[in-house]
N, C-alpha and C. Protein backbone atom coordinates (compact mmCIF):
# COMPACT_ATOMS: atom_id res chain seq x y z
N UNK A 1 95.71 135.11 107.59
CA UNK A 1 96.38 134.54 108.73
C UNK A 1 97.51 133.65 108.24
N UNK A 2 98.19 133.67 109.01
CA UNK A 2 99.76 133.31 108.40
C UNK A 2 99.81 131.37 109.54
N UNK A 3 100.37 130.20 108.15
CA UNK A 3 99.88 129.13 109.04
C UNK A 3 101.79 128.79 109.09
N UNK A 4 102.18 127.72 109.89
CA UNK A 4 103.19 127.74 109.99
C UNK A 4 103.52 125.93 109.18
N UNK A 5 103.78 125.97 108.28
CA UNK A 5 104.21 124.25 108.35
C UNK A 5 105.44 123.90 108.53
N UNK A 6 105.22 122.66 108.92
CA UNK A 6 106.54 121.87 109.27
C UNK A 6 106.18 120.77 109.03
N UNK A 7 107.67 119.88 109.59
CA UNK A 7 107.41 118.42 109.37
C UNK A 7 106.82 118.01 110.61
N UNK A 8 106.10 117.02 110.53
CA UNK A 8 105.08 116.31 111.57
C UNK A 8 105.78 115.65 112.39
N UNK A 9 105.62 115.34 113.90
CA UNK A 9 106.20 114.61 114.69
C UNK A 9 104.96 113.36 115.55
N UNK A 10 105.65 112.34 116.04
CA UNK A 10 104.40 111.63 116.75
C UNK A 10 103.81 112.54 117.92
N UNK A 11 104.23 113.70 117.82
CA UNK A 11 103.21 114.55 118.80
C UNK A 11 102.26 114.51 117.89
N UNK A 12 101.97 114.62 116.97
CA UNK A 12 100.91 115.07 116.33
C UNK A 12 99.57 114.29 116.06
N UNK A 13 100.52 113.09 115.96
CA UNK A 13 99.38 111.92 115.94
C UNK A 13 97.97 112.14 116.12
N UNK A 14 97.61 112.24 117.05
CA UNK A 14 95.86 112.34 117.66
C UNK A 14 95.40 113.80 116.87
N UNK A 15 96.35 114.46 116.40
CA UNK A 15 95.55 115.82 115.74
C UNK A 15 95.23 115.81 114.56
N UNK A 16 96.41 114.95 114.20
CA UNK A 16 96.38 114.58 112.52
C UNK A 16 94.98 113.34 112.00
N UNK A 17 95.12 112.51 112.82
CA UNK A 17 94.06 111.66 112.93
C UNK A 17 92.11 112.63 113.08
N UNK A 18 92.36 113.58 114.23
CA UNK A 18 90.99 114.44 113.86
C UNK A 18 91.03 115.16 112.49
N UNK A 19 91.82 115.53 112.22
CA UNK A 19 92.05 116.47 110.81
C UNK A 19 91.66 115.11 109.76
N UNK A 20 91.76 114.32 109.77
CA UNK A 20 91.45 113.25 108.88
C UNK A 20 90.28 112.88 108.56
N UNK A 21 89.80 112.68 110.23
CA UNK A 21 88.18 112.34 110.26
C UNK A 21 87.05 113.78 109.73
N UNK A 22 87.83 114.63 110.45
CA UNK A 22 86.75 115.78 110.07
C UNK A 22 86.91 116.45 108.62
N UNK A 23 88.00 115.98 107.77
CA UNK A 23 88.23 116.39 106.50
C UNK A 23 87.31 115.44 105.61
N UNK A 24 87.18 114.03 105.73
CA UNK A 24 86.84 112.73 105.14
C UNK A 24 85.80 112.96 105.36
N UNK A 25 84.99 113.14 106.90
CA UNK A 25 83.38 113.24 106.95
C UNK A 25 82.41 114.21 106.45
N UNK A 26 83.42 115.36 106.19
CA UNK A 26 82.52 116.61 105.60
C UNK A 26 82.17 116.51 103.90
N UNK A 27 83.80 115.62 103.42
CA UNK A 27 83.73 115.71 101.93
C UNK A 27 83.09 114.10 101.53
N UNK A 28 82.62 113.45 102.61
CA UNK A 28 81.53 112.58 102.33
C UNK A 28 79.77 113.01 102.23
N UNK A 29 80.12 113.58 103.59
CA UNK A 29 78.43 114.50 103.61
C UNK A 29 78.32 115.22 102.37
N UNK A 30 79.07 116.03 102.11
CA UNK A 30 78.95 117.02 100.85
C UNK A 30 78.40 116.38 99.43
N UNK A 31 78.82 114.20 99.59
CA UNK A 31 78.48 113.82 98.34
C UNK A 31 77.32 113.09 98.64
N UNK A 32 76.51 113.54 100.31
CA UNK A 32 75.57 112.68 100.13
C UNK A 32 76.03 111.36 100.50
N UNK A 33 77.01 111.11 101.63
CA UNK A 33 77.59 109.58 101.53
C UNK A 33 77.34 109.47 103.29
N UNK A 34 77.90 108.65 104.04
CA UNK A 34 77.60 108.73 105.55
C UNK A 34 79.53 108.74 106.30
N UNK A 35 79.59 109.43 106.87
CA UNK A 35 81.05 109.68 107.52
C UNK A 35 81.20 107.82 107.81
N UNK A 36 82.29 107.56 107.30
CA UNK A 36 83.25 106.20 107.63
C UNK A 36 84.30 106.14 109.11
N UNK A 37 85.52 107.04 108.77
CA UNK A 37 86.19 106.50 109.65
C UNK A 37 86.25 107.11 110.67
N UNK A 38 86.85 106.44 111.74
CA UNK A 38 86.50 107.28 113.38
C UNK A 38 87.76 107.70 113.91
N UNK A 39 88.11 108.42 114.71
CA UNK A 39 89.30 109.08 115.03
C UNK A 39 90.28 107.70 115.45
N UNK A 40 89.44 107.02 116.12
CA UNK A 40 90.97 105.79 116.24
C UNK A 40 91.33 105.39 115.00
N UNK A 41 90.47 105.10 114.07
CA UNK A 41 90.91 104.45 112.50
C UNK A 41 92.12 105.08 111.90
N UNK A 42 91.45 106.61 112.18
CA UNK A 42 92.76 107.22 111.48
C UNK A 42 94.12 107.67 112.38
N UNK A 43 94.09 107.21 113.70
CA UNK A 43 95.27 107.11 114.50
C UNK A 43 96.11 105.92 114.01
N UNK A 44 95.16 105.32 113.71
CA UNK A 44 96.34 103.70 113.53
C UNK A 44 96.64 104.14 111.96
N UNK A 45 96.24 104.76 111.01
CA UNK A 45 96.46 105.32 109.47
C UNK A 45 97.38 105.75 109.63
N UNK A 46 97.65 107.12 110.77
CA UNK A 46 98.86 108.09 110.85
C UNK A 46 100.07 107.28 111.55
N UNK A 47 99.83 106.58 112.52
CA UNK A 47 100.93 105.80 112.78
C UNK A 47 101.49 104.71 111.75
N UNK A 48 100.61 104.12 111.17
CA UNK A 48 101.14 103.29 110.59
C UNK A 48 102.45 104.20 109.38
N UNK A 49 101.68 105.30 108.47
CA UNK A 49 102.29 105.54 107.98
C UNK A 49 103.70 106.65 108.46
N UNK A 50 103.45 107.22 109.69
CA UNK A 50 104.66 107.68 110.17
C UNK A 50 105.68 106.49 110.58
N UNK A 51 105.46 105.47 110.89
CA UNK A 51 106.22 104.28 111.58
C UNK A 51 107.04 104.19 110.32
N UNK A 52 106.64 104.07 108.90
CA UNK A 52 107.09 103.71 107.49
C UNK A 52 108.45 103.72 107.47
N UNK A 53 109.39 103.44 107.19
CA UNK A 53 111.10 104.09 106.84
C UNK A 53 110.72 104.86 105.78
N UNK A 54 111.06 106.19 105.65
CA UNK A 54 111.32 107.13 104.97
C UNK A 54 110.28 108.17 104.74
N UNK A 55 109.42 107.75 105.88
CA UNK A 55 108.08 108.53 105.64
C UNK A 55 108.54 110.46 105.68
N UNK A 56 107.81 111.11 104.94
CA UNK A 56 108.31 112.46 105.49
C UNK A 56 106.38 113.39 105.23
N UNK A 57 106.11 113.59 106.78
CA UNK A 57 105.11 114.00 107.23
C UNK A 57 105.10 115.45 107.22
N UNK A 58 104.03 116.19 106.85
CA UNK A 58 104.16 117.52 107.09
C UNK A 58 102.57 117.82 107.52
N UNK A 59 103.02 119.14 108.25
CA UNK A 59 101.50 119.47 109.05
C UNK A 59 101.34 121.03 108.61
N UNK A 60 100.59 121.60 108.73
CA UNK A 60 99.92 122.97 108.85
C UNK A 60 99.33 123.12 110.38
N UNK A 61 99.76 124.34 110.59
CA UNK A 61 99.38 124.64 112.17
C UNK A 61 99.16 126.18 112.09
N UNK A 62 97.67 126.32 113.17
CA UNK A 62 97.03 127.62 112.92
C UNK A 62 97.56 128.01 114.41
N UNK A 63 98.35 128.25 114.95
CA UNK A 63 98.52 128.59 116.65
C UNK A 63 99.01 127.14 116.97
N UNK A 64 97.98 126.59 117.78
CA UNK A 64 98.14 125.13 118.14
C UNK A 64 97.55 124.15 117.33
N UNK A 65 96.95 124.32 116.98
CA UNK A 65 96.33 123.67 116.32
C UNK A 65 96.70 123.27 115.13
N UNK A 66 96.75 121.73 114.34
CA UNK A 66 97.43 121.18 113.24
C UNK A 66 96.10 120.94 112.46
N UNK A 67 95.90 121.55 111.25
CA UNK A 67 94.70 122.46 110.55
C UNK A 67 95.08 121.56 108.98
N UNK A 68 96.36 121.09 108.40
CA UNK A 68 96.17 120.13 107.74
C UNK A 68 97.36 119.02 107.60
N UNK A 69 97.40 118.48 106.69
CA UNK A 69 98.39 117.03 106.79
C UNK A 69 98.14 116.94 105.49
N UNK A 70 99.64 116.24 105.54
CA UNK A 70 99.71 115.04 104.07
C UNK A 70 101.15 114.56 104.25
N UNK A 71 101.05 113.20 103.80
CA UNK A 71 102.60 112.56 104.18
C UNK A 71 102.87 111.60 102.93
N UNK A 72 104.23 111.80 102.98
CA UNK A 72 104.97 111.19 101.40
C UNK A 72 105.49 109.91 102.10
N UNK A 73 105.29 108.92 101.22
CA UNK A 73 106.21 107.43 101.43
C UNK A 73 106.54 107.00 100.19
N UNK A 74 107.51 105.81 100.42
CA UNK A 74 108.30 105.26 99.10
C UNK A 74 107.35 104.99 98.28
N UNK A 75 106.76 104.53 97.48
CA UNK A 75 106.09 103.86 96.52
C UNK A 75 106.45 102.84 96.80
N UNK A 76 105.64 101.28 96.44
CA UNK A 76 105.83 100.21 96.81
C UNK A 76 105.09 99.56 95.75
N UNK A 77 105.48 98.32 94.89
CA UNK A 77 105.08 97.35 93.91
C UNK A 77 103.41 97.21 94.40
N UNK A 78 102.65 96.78 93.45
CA UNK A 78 101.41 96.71 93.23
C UNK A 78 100.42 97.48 94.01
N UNK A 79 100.47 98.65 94.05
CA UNK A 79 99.76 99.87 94.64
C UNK A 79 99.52 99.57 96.12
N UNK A 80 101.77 99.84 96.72
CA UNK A 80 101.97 99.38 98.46
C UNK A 80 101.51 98.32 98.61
N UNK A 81 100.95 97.48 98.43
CA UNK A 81 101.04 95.57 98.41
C UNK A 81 102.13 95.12 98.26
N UNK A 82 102.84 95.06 97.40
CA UNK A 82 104.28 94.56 97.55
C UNK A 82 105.65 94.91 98.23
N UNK A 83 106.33 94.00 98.16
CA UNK A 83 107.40 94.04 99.20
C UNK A 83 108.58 94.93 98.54
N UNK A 84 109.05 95.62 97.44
CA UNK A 84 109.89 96.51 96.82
C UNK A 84 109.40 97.64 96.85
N UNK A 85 110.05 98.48 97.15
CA UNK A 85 109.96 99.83 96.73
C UNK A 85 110.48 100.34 95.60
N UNK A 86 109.57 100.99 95.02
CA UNK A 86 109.97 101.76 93.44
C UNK A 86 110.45 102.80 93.67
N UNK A 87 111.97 102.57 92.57
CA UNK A 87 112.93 104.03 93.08
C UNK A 87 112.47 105.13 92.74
N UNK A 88 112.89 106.31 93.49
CA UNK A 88 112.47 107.31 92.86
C UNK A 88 111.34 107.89 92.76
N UNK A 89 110.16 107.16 93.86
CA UNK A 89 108.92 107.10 93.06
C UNK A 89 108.08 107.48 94.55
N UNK A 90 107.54 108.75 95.06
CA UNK A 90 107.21 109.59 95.96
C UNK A 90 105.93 108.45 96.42
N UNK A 91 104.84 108.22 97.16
CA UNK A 91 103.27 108.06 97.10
C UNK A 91 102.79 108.86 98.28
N UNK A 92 101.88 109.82 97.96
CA UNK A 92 101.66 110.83 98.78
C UNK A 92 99.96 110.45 99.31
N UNK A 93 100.35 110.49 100.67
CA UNK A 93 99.08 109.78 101.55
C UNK A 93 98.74 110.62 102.11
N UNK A 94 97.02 110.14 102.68
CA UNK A 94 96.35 111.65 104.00
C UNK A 94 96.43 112.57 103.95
N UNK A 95 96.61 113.53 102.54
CA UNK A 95 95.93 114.61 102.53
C UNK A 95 94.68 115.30 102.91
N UNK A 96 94.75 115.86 104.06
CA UNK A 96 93.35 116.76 104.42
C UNK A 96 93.82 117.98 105.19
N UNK A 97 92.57 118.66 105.14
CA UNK A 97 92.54 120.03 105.80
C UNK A 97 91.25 120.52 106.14
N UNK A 98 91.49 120.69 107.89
CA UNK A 98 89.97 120.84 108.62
C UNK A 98 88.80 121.25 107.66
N UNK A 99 87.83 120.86 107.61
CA UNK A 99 86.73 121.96 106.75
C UNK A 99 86.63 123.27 107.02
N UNK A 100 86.98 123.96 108.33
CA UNK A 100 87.01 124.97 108.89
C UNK A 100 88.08 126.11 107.75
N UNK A 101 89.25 125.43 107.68
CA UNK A 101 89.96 125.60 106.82
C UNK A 101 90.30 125.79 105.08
N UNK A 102 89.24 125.78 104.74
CA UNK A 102 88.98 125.14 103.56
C UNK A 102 89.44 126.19 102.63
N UNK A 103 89.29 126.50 101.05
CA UNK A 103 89.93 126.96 100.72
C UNK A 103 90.96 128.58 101.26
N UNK A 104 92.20 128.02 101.70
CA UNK A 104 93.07 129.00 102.74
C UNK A 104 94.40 128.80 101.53
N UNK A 105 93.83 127.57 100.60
CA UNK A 105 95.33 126.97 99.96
C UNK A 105 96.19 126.47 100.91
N UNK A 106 95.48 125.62 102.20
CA UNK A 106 96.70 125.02 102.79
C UNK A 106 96.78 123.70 102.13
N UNK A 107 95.90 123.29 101.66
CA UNK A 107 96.29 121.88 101.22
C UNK A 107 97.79 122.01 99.66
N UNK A 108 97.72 122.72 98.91
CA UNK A 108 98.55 123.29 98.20
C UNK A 108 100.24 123.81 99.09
N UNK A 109 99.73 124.58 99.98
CA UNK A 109 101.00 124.67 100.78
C UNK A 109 101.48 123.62 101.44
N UNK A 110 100.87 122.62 101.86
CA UNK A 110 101.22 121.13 102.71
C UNK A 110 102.02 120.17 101.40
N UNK A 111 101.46 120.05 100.70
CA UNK A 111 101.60 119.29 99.36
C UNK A 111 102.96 120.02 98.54
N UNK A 112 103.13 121.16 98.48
CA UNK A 112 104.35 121.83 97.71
C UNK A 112 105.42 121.85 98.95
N UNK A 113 105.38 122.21 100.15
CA UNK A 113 106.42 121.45 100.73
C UNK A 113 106.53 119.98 101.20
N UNK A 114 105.99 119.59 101.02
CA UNK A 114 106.07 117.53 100.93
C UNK A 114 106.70 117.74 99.90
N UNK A 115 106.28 117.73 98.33
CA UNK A 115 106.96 117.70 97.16
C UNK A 115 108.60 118.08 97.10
N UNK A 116 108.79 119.69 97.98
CA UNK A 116 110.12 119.85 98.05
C UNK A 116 110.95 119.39 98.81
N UNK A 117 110.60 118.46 100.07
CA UNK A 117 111.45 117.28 100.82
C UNK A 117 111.49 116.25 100.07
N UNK A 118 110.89 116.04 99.04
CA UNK A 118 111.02 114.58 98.58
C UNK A 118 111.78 114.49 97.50
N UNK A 119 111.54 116.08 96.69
CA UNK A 119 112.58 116.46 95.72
C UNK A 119 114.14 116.55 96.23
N UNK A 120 113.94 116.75 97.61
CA UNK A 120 115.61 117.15 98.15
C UNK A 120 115.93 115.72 98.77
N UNK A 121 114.72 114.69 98.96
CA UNK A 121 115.75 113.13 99.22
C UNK A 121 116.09 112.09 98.25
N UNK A 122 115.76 113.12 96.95
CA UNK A 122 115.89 112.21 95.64
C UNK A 122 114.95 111.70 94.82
N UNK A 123 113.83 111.69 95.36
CA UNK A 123 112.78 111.42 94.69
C UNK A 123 112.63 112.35 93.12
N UNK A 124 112.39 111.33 92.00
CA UNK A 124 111.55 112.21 90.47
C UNK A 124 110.26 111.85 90.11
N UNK A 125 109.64 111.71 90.98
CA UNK A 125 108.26 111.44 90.41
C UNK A 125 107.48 111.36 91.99
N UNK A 126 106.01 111.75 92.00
CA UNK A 126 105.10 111.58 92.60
C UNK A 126 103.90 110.91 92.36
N UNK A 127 103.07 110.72 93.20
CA UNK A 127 101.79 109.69 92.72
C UNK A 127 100.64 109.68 94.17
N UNK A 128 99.31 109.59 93.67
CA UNK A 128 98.15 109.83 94.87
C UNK A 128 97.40 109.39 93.84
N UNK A 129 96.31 108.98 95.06
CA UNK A 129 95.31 108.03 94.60
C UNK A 129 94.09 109.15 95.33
N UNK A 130 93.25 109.57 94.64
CA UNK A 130 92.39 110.22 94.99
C UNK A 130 90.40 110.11 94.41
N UNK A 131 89.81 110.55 94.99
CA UNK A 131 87.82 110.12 94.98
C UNK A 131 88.06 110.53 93.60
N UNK A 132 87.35 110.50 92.22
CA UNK A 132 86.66 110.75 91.81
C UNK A 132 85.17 111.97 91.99
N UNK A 133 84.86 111.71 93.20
CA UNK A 133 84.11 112.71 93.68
C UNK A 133 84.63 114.07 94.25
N UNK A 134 85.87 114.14 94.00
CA UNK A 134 86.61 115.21 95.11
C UNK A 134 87.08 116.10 94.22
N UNK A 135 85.96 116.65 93.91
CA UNK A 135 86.79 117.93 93.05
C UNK A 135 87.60 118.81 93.59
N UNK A 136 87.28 119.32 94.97
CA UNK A 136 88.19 120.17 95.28
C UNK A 136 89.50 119.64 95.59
N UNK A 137 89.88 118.22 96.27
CA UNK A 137 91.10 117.71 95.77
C UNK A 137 91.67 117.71 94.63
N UNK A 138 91.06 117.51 93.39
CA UNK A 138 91.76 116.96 92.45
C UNK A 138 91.89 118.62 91.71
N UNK A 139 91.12 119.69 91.75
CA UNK A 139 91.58 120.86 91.60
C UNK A 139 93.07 121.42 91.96
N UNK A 140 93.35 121.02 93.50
CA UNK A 140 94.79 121.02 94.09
C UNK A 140 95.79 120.41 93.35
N UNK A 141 95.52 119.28 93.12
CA UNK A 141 96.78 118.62 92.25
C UNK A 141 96.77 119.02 90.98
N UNK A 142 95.55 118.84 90.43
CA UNK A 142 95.78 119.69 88.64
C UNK A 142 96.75 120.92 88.48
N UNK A 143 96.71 121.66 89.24
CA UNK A 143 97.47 123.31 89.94
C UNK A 143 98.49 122.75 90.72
N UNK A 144 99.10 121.56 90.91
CA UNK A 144 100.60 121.48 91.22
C UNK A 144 101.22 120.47 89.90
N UNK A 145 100.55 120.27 89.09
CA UNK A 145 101.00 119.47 88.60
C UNK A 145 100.83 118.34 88.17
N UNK A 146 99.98 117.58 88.89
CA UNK A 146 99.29 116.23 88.97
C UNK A 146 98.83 116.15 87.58
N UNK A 147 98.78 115.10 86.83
CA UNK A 147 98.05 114.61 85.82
C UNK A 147 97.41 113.07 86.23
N UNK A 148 96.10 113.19 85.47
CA UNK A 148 95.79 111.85 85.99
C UNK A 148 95.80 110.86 85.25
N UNK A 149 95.95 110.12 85.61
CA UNK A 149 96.48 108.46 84.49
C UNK A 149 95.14 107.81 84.41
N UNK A 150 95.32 106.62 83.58
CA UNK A 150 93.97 105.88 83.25
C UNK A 150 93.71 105.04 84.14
N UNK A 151 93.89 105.20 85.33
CA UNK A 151 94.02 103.80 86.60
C UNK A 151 93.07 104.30 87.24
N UNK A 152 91.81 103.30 87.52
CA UNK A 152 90.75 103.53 89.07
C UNK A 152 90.78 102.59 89.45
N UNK A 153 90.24 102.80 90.84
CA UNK A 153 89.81 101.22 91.12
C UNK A 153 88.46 101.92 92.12
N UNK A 154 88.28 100.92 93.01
CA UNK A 154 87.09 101.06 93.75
C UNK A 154 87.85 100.70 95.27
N UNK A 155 87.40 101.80 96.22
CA UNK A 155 87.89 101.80 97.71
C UNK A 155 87.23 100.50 98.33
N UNK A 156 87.29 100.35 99.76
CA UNK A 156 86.32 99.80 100.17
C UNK A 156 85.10 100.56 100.68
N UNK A 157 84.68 101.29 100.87
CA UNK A 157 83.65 101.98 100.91
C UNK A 157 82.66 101.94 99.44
N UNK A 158 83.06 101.72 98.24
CA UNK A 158 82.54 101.38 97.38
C UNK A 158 82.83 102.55 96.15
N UNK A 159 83.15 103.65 96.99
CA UNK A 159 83.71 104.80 95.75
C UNK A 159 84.84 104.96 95.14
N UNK A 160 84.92 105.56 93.48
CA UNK A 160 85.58 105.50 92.90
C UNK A 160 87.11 106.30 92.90
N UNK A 161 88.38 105.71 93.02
CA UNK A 161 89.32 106.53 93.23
C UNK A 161 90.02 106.10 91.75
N UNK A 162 90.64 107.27 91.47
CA UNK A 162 91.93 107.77 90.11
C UNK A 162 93.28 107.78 90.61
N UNK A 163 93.85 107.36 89.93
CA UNK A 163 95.25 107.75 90.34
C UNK A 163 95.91 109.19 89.17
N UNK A 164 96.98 109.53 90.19
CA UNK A 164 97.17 110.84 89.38
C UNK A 164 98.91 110.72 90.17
N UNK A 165 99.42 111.70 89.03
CA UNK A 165 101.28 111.53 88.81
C UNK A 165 101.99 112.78 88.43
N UNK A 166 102.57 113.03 88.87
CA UNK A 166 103.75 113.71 88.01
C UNK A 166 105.17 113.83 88.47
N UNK A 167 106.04 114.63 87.50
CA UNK A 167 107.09 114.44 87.99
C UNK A 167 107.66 115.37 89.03
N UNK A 168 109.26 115.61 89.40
CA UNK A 168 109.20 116.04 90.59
C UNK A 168 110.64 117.09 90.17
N UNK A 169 111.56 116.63 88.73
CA UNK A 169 112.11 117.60 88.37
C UNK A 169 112.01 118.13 87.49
């Protein structure tokens, strides 16, 4: 089945936000963990980060339906805590894709066109912060490119996230 992506609009909001919850709660269950966030949580996630200056959002859509997400923003001093943005320097947020969806390679297709808008607004480098537990994420990025650096920290939920990078020309 053939999916269509594009760039995301605040229509999308409330779809992108279920695609979030139902991506996050399945690949929590799967580790044995208890689903966290609730569809408003991740409404105010997607807005916040569409509101961003320079955000560039992209969706996957099966018919009507918006089946996955992931959205690029500037990079920002002390991992988005700080008030500068680092030039040049992509940070790619909310990657998911319905469980329904699951390996289709849309998360790969969402992610390689994010990469090529960000390559065409100047951006040379990318960066995501991703579980430790998420193999099938971190499979996706290994296969675009991603390498992972020596950086974790701990979410608030208590699990372990990596950061991972590469470049963009």
């Amino acid at each position: 089945m053939s999916h269509a992506i594009r760039a995301a609009s605040h229509a999308d909001i409330d779809a992108m936000a279920e695609v979030w919850v139902l991506a996050d709660g399945k690949r929590r269950a799967d580790i044995g963990l208890p689903a966290t966030a609730t569809v408003e949580q991740a409404r105010h996630l997607v807005i916040d980060r569409l509101g961003r200056a320079g955000s560039i959002p992209v969706v996957a859509r099966d018919g009507d339906q918006v089946v996955a997400m992931a959205i690029g923003l500037p990079a920002r001093e002390n991992d988005g805590a700080g008030p500068e943005v680092i030039q040049g320097l992509l940070h790619v947020s909310l990657v998911a894709v319905v469980p329904t969806a699951w390996g289709r390679r849309l998360a790969a297709r969402v992610l390689t066109t994010l990469l090529d808008d960000a390559r065409t607004a100047g951006y040379t480098a990318a960066q995501l912060w991703t579980h430790e537990s998420n193999a099938r994420a971190i499979a996706v990025y290994e296969r675009l490119g991603f390498a992972r650096t020596s950086r974790t920290k701990v979410d608030i939920h208590g699990e372990i996230v990596a950061h991972w990078h590469r470049t963009l020309v």
